[in-house]
C-alpha atoms as a PDB file:
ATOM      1  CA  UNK A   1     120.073 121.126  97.162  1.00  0.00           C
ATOM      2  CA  UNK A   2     116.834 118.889  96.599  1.00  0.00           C
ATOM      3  CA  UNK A   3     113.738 119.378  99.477  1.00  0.00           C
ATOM      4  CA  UNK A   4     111.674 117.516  98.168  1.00  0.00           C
ATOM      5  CA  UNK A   5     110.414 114.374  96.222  1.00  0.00           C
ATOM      6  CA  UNK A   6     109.598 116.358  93.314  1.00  0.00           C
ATOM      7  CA  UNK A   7     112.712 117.490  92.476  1.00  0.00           C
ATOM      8  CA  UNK A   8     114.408 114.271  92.900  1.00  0.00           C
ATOM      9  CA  UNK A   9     111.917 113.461  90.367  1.00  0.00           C
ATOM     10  CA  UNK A  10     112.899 116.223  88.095  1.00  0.00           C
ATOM     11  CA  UNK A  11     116.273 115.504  88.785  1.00  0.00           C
ATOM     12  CA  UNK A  12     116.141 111.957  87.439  1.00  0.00           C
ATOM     13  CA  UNK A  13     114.646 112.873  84.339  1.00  0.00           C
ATOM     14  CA  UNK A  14     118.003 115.049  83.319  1.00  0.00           C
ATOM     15  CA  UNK A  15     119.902 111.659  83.976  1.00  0.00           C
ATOM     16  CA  UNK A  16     120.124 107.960  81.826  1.00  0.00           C
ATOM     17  CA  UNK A  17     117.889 105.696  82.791  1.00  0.00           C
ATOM     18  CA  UNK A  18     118.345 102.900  85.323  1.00  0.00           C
ATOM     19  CA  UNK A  19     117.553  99.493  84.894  1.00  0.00           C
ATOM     20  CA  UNK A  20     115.316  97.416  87.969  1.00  0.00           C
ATOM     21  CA  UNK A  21     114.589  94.298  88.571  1.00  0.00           C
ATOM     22  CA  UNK A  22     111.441  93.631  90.917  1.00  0.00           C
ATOM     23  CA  UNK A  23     111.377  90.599  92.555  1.00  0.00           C
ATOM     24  CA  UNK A  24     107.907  88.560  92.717  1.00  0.00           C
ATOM     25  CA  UNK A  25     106.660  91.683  91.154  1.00  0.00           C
ATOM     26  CA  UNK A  26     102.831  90.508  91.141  1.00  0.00           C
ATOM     27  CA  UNK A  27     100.542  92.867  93.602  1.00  0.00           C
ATOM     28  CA  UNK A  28      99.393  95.663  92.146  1.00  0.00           C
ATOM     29  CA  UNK A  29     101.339  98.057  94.509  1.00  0.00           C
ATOM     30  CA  UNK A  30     104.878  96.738  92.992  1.00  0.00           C
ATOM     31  CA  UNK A  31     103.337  96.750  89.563  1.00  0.00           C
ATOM     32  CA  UNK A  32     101.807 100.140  89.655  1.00  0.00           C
ATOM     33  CA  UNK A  33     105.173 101.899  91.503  1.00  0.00           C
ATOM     34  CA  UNK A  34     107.188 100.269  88.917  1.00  0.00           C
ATOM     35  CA  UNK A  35     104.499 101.375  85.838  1.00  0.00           C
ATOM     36  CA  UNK A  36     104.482 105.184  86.740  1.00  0.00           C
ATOM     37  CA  UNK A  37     108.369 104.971  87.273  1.00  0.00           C
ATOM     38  CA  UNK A  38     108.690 103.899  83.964  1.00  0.00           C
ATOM     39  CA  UNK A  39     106.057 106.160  82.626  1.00  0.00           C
ATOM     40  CA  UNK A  40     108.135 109.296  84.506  1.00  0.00           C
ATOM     41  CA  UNK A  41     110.743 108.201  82.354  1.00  0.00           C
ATOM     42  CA  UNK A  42     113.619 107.321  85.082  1.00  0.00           C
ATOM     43  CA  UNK A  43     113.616 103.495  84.910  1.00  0.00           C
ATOM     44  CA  UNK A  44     113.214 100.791  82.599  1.00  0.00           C
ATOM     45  CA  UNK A  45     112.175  97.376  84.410  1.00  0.00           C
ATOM     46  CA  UNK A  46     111.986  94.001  83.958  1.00  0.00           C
ATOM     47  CA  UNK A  47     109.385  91.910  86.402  1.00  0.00           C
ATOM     48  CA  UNK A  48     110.374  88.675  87.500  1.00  0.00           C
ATOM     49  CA  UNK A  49     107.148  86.328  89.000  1.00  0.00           C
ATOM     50  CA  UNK A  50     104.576  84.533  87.849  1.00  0.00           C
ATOM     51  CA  UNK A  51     103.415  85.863  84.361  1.00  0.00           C
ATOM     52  CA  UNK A  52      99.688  85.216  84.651  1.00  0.00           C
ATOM     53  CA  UNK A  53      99.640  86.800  88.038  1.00  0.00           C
ATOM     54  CA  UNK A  54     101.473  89.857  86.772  1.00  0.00           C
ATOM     55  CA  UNK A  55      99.222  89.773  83.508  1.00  0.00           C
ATOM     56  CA  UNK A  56      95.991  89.547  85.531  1.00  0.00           C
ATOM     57  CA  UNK A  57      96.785  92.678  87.682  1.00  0.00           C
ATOM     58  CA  UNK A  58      98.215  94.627  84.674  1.00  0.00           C
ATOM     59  CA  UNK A  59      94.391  93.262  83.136  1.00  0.00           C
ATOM     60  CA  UNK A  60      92.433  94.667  86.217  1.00  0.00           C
ATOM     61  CA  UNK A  61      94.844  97.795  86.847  1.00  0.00           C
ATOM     62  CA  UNK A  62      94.788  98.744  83.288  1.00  0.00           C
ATOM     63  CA  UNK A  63      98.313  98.720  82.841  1.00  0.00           C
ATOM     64  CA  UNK A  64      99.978  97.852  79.771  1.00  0.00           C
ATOM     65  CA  UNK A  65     102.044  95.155  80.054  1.00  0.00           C
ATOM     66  CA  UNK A  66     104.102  95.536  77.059  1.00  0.00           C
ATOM     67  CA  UNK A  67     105.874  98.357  79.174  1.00  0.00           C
ATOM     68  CA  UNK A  68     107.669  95.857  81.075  1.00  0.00           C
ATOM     69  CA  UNK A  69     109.819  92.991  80.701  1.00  0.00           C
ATOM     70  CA  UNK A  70     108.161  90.268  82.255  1.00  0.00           C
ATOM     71  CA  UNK A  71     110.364  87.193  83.030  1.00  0.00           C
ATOM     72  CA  UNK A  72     107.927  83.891  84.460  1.00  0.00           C
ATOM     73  CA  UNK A  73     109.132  82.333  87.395  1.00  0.00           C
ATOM     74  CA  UNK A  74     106.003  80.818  89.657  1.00  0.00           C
ATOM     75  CA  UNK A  75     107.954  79.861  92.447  1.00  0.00           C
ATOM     76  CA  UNK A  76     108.386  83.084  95.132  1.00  0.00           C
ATOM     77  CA  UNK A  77     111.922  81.977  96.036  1.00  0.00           C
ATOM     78  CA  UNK A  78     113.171  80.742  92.735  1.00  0.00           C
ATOM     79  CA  UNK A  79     112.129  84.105  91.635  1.00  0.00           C
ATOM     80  CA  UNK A  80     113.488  86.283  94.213  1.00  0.00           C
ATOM     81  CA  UNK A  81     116.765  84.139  93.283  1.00  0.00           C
ATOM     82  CA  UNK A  82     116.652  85.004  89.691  1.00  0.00           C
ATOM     83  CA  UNK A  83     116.021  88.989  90.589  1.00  0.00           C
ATOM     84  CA  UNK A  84     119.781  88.076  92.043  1.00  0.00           C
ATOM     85  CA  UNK A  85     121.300  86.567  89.764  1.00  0.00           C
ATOM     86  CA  UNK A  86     120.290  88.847  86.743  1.00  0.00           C
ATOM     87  CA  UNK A  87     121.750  92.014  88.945  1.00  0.00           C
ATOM     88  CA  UNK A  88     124.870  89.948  89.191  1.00  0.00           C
ATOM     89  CA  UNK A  89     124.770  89.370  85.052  1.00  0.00           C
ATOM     90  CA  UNK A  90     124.487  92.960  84.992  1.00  0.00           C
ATOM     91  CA  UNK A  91     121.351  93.602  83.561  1.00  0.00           C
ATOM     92  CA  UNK A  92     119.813  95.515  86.336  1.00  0.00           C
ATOM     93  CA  UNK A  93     121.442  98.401  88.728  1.00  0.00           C
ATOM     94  CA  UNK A  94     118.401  98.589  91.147  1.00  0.00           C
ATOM     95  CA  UNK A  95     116.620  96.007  92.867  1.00  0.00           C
ATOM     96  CA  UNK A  96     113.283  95.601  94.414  1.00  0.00           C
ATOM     97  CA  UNK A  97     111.142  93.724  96.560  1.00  0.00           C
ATOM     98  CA  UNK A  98     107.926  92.756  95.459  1.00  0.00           C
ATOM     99  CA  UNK A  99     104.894  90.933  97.521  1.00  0.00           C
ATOM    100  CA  UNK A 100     107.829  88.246  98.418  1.00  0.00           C
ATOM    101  CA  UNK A 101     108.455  88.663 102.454  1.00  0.00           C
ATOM    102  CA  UNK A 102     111.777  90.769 103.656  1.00  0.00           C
ATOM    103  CA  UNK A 103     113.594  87.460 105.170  1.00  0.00           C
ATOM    104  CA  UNK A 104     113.337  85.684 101.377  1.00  0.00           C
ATOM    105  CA  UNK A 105     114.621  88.921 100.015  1.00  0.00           C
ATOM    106  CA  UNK A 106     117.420  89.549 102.607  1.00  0.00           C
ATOM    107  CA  UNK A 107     118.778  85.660 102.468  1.00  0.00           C
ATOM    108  CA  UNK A 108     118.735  86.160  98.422  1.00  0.00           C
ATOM    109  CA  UNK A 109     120.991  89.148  98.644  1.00  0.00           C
ATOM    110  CA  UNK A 110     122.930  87.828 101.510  1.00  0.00           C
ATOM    111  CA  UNK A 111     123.586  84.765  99.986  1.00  0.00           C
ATOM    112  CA  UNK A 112     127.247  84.679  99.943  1.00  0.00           C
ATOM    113  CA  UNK A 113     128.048  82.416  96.916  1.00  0.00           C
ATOM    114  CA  UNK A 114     125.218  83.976  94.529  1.00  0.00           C
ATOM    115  CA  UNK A 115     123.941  87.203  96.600  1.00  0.00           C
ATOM    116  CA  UNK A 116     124.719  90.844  95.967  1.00  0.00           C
ATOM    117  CA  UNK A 117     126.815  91.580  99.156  1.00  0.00           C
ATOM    118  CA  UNK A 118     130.547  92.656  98.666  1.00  0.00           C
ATOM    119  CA  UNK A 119     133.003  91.376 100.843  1.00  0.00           C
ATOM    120  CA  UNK A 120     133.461  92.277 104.681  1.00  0.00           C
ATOM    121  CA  UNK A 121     130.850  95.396 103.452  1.00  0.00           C
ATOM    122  CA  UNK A 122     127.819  96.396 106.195  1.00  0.00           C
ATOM    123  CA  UNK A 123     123.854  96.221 105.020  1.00  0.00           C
ATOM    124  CA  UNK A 124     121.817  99.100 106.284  1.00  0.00           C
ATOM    125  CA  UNK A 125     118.585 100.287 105.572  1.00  0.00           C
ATOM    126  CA  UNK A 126     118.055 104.118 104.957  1.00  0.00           C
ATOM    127  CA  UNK A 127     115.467 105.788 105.070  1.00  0.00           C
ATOM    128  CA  UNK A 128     114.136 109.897 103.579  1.00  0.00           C
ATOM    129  CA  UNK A 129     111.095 111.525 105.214  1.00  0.00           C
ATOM    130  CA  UNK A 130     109.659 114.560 103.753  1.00  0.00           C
ATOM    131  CA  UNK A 131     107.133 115.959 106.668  1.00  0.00           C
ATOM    132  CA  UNK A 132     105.989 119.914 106.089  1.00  0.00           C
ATOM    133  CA  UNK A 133     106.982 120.782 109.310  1.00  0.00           C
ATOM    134  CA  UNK A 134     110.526 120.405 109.088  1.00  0.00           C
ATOM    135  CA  UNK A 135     112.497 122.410 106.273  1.00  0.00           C
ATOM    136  CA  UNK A 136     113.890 119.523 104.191  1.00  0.00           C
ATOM    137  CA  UNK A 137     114.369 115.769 103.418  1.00  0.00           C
ATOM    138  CA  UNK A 138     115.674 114.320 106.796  1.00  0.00           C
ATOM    139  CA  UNK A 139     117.749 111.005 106.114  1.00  0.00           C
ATOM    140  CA  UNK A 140     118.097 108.585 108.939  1.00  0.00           C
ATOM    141  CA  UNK A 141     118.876 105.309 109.602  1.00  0.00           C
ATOM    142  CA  UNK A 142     118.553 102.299 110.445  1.00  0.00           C
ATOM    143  CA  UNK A 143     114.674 101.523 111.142  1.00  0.00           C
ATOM    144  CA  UNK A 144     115.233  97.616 109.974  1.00  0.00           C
ATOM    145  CA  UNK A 145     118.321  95.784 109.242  1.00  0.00           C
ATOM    146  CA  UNK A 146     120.660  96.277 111.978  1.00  0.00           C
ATOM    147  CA  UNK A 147     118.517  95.913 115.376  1.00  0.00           C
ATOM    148  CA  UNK A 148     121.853  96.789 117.981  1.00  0.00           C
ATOM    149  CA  UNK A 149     124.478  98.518 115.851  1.00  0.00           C
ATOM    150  CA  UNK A 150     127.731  98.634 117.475  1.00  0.00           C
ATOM    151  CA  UNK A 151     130.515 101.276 116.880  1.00  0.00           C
ATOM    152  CA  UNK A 152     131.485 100.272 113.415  1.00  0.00           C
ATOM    153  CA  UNK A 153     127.983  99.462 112.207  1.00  0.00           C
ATOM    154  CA  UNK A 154     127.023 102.873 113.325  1.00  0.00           C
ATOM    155  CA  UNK A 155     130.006 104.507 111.330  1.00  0.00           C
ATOM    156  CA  UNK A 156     129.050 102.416 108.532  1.00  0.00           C
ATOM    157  CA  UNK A 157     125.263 103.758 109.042  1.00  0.00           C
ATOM    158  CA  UNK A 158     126.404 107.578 109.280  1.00  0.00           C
ATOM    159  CA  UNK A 159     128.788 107.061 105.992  1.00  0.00           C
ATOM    160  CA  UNK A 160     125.660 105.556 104.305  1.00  0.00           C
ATOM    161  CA  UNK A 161     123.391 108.593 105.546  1.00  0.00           C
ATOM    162  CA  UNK A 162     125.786 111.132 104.450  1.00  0.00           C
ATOM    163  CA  UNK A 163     126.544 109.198 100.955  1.00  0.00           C
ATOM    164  CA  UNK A 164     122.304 109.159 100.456  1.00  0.00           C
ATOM    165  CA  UNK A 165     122.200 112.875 101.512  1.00  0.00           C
ATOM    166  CA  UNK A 166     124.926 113.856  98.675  1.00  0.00           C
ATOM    167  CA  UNK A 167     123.289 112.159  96.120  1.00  0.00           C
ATOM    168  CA  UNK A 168     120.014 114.633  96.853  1.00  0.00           C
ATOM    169  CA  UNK A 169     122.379 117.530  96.322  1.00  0.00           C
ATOM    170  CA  UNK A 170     123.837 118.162 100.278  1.00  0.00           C
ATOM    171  CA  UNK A 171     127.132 118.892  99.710  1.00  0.00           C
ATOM    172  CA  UNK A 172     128.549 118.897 103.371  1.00  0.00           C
ATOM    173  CA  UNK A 173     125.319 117.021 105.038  1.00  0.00           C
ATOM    174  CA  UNK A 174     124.798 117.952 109.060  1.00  0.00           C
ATOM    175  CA  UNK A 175     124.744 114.854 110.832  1.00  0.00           C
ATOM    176  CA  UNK A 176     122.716 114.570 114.474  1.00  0.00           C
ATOM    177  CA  UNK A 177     124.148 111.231 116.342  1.00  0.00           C
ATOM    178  CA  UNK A 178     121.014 110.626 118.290  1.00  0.00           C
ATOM    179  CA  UNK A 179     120.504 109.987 122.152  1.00  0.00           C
ATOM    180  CA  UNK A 180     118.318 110.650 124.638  1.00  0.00           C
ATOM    181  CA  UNK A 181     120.136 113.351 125.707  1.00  0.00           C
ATOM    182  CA  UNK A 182     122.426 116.126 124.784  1.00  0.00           C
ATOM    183  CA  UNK A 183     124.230 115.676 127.479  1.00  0.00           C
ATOM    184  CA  UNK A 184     127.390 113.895 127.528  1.00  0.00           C
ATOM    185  CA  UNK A 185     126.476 110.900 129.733  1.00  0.00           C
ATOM    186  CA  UNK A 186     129.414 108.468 130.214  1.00  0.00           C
ATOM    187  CA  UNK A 187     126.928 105.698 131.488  1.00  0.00           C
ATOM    188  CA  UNK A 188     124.541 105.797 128.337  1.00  0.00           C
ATOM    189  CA  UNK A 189     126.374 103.867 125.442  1.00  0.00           C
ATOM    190  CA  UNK A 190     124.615 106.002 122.801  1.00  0.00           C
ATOM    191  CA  UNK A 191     126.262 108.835 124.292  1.00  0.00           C
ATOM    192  CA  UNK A 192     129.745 107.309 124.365  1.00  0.00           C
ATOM    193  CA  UNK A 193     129.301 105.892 120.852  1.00  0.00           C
ATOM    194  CA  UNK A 194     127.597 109.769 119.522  1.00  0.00           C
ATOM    195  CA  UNK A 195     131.278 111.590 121.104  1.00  0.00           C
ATOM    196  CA  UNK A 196     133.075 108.973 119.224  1.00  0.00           C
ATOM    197  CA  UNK A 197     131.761 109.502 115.946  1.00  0.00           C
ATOM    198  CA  UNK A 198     131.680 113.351 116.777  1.00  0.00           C
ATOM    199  CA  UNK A 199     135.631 113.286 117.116  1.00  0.00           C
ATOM    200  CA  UNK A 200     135.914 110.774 114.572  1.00  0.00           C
ATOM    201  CA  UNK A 201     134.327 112.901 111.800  1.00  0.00           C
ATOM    202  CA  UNK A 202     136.703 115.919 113.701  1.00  0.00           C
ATOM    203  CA  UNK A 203     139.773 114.593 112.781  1.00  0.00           C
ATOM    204  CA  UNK A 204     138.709 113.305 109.207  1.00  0.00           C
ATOM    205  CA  UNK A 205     137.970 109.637 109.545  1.00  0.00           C
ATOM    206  CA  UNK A 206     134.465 110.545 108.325  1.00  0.00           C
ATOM    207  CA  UNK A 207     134.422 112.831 106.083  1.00  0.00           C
ATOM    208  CA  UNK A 208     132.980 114.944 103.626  1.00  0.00           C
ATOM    209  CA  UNK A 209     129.993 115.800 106.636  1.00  0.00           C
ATOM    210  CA  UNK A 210     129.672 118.003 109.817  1.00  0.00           C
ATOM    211  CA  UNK A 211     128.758 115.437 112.660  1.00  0.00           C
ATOM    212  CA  UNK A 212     127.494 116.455 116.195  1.00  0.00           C
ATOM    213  CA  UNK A 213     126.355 114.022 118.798  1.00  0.00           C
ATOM    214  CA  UNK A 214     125.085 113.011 121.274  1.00  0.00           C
ATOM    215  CA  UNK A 215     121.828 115.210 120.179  1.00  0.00           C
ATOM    216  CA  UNK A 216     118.264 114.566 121.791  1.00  0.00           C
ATOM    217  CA  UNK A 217     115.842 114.673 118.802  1.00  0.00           C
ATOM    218  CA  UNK A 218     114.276 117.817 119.651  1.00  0.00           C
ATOM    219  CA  UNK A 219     117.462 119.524 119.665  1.00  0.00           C
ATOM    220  CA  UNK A 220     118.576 118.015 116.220  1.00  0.00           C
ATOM    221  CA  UNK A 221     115.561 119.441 114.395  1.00  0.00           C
ATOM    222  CA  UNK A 222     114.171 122.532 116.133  1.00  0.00           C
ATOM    223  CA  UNK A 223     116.514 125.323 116.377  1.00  0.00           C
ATOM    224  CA  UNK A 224     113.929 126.318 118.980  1.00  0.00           C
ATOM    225  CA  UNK A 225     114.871 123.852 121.583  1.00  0.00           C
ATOM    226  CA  UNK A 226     118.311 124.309 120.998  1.00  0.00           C
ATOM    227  CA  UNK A 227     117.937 127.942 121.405  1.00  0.00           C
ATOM    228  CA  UNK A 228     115.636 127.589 124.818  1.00  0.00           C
ATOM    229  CA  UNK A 229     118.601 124.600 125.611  1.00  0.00           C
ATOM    230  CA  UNK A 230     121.421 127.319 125.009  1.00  0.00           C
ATOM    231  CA  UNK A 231     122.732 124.283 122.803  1.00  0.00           C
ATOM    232  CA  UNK A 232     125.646 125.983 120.774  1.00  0.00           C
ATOM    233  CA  UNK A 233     126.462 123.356 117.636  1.00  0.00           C
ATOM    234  CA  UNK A 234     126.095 123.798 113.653  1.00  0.00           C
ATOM    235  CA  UNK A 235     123.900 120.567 113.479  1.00  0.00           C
ATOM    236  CA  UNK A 236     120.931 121.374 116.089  1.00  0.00           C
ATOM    237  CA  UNK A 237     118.146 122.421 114.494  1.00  0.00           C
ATOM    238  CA  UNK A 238     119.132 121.936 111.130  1.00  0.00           C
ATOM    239  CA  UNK A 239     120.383 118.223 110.519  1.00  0.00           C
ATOM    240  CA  UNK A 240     120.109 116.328 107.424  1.00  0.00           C
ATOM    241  CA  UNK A 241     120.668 113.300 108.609  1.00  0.00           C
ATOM    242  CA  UNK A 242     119.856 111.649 112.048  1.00  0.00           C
ATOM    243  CA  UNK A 243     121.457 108.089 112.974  1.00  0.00           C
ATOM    244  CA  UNK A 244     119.673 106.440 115.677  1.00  0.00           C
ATOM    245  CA  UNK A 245     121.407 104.596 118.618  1.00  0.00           C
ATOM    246  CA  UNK A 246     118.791 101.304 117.679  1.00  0.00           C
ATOM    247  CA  UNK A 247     116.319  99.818 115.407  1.00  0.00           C
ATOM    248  CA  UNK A 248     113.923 100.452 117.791  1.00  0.00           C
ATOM    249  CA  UNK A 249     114.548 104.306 118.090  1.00  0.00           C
ATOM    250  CA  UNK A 250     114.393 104.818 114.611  1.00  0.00           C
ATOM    251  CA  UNK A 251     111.381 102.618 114.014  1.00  0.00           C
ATOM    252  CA  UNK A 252     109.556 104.174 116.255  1.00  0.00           C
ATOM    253  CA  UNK A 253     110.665 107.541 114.714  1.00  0.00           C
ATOM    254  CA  UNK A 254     109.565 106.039 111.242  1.00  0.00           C
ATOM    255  CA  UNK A 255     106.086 104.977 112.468  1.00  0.00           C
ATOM    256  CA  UNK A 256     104.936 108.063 114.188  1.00  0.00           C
ATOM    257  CA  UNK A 257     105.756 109.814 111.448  1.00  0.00           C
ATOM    258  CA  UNK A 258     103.438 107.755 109.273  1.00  0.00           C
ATOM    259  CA  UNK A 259     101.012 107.472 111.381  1.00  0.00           C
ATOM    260  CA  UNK A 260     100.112 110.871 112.748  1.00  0.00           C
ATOM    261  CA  UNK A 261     101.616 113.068 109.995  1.00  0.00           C
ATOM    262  CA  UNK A 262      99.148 112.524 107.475  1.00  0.00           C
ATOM    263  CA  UNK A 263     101.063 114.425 104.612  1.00  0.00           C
ATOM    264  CA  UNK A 264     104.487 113.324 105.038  1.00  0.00           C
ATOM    265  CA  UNK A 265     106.345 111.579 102.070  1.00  0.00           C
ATOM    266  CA  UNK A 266     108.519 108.355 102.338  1.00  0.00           C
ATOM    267  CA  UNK A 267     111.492 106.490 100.872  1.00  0.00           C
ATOM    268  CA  UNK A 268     113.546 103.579 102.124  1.00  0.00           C
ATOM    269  CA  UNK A 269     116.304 101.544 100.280  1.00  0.00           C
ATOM    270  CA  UNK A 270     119.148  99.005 101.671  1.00  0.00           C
ATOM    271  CA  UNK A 271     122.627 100.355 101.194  1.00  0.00           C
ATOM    272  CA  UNK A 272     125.906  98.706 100.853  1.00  0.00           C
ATOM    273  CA  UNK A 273     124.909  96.051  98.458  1.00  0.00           C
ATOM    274  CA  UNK A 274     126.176  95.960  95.087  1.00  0.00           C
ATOM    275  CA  UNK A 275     123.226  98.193  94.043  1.00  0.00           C
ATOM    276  CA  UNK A 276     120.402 100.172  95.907  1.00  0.00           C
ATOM    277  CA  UNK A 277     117.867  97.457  96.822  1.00  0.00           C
ATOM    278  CA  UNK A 278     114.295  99.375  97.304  1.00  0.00           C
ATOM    279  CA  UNK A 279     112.901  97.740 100.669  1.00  0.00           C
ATOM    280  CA  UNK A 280     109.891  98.529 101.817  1.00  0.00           C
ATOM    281  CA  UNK A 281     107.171  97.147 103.703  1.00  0.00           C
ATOM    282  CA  UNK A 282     104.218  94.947 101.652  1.00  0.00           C
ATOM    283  CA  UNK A 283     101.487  97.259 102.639  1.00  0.00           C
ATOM    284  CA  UNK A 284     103.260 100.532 101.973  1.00  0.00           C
ATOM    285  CA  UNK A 285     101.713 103.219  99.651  1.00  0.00           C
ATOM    286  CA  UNK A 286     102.264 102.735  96.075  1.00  0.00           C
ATOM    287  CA  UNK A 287     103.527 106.670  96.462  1.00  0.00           C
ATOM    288  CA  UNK A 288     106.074 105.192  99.113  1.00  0.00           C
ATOM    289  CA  UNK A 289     106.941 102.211  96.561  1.00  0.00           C
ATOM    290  CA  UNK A 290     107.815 104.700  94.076  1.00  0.00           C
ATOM    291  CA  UNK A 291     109.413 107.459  96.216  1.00  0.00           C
ATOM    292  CA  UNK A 292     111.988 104.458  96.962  1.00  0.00           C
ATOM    293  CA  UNK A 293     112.470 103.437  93.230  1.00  0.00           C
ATOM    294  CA  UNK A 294     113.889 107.193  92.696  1.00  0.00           C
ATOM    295  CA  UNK A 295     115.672 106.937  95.689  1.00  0.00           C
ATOM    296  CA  UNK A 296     117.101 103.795  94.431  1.00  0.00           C
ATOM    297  CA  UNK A 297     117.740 105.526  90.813  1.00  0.00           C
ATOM    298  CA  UNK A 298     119.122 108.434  92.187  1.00  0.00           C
ATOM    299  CA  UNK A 299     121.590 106.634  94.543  1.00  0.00           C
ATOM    300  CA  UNK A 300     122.943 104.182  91.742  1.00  0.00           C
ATOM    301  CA  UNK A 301     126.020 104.300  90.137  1.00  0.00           C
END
């Protein structure tokens, strides 16, 4: 089983190479996540923007361009279009936002006569977090795509957890369906909805994980408040995965990790697409840019 970013790392360099496509690749964050990626050895990639921009950063980032593929398009949208459209030609199997905003890159994949979204198929974003004080990667979902997920969105969310957790190596991934409570609480719909998918994964229409729900947080991660809790389940304490009742919940999880654990690790991709699309924010790390491209590669078919 992987527990870390490293060894995905090291895992991706015993596999074939996957091909990306960055869309409006021309900040030097894109550029530089996509130049040590390629330089680790676990993608090759083809930029598509506007090829003095990208030549001028390469210039001042002392990059060499010749690494890349660089395809000119000057127009942010046109471009993002084109990242599309060579996916759907096949010459890429990851995608990846560049400076271009999320809405241009959403509408481009969701386009539904050119985009990259298979029919009557779910988008979800999923996230890995590597913080030292838990044991391993956690994988949760979904901090920015689907704001009020109902039942079947968050089935669709727990499959694409437990799919993202088996390509790190989990082979039976424990899945916490979060609430506020533990407590089986017929007026809180995250409850209702957590028992649902708990019997639902019971009798094998989700399979291939161990689900409990509803969990509070606390109890999903620390086998210490499960214990003072006298919370008896083979998910608290020790959960791979954690799907979040909203977008809210698990944004807010997301950004207090990042802001006040200093040395925690990050990865995000959108699942359900044709291929793993790497989505994260503008302003992310370059680290957290290229954390997401191996999540992408290591995802991809």
């Amino acid at each position: 089983m992987i527990t870390s970013f490293d060894q995905i790392f090291e895992k991706l360099k015993t596999n074939s190479k996957k091909r990306l496509i960055a869309a409006w690749a021309v900040d030097n964050h894109t550029i530089n996540a996509v130049r040590l990626a390629v330089e680790a050895g676990i993608i090759d990639a083809t930029l598509v923007g506007d090829e003095k921009i990208i030549l001028q950063v390469c210039k001042e980032e002392s990059i060499d361009s010749s690494i890349f593929r660089i395809i000119n398009n000057e127009v942010e949208l046109s471009a993002v279009s084109m990242a599309v459209d060579l996916i759907n030609a096949g010459e890429g199997d990851i995608l990846m936002k560049g400076l271009c905003s999320t809405d241009k890159y959403m509408r481009a994949i969701l386009n539904k006569e050119k985009g990259l979204l298979p029919p009557k198929a779910i988008l979800s974003h999923v996230s890995v977090l590597s913080n030292p004080r838990y044991h391993k990667l956690i994988v949760f979902g979904d901090i920015a795509v689907i704001p009020a997920p109902d039942l079947p969105q968050k089935v669709a969310i727990t499959n694409y957890v437990v799919k993202t957790a088996k390509s790190i190596g989990i082979e039976k991934p424990k899945v916490a369906i979060i609430a506020a409570t533990e407590q089986m609480l017929p007026g809180m719909q995250a409850c209702v909805d957590a028992a649902i998918i708990s019997k639902m994964a019971e009798r094998g229409q989700i399979s291939g994980c161990i689900i409990d729900g509803p969990l509070a947080l606390d109890v999903a991660i620390s086998a210490e408040a499960a214990e003072v809790k006298k919370l008896t389940s083979p998910v608290a304490g020790d959960a791979d995965c954690l799907v979040f009742p909203n977008l809210e919940s698990a944004n807010v999880f997301y950004k207090t990790n990042t802001q006040l654990s200093p040395d925690i690790k990050l990865a995000a991709i959108v699942a359900g697409a044709k291929v793993p699309c790497v989505l994260s924010s503008r302003s992310d790390s370059i680290e957290t840019k290229l954390n997401s491209i191996a999540l992408a590669a290591i995802t991809a078919r």
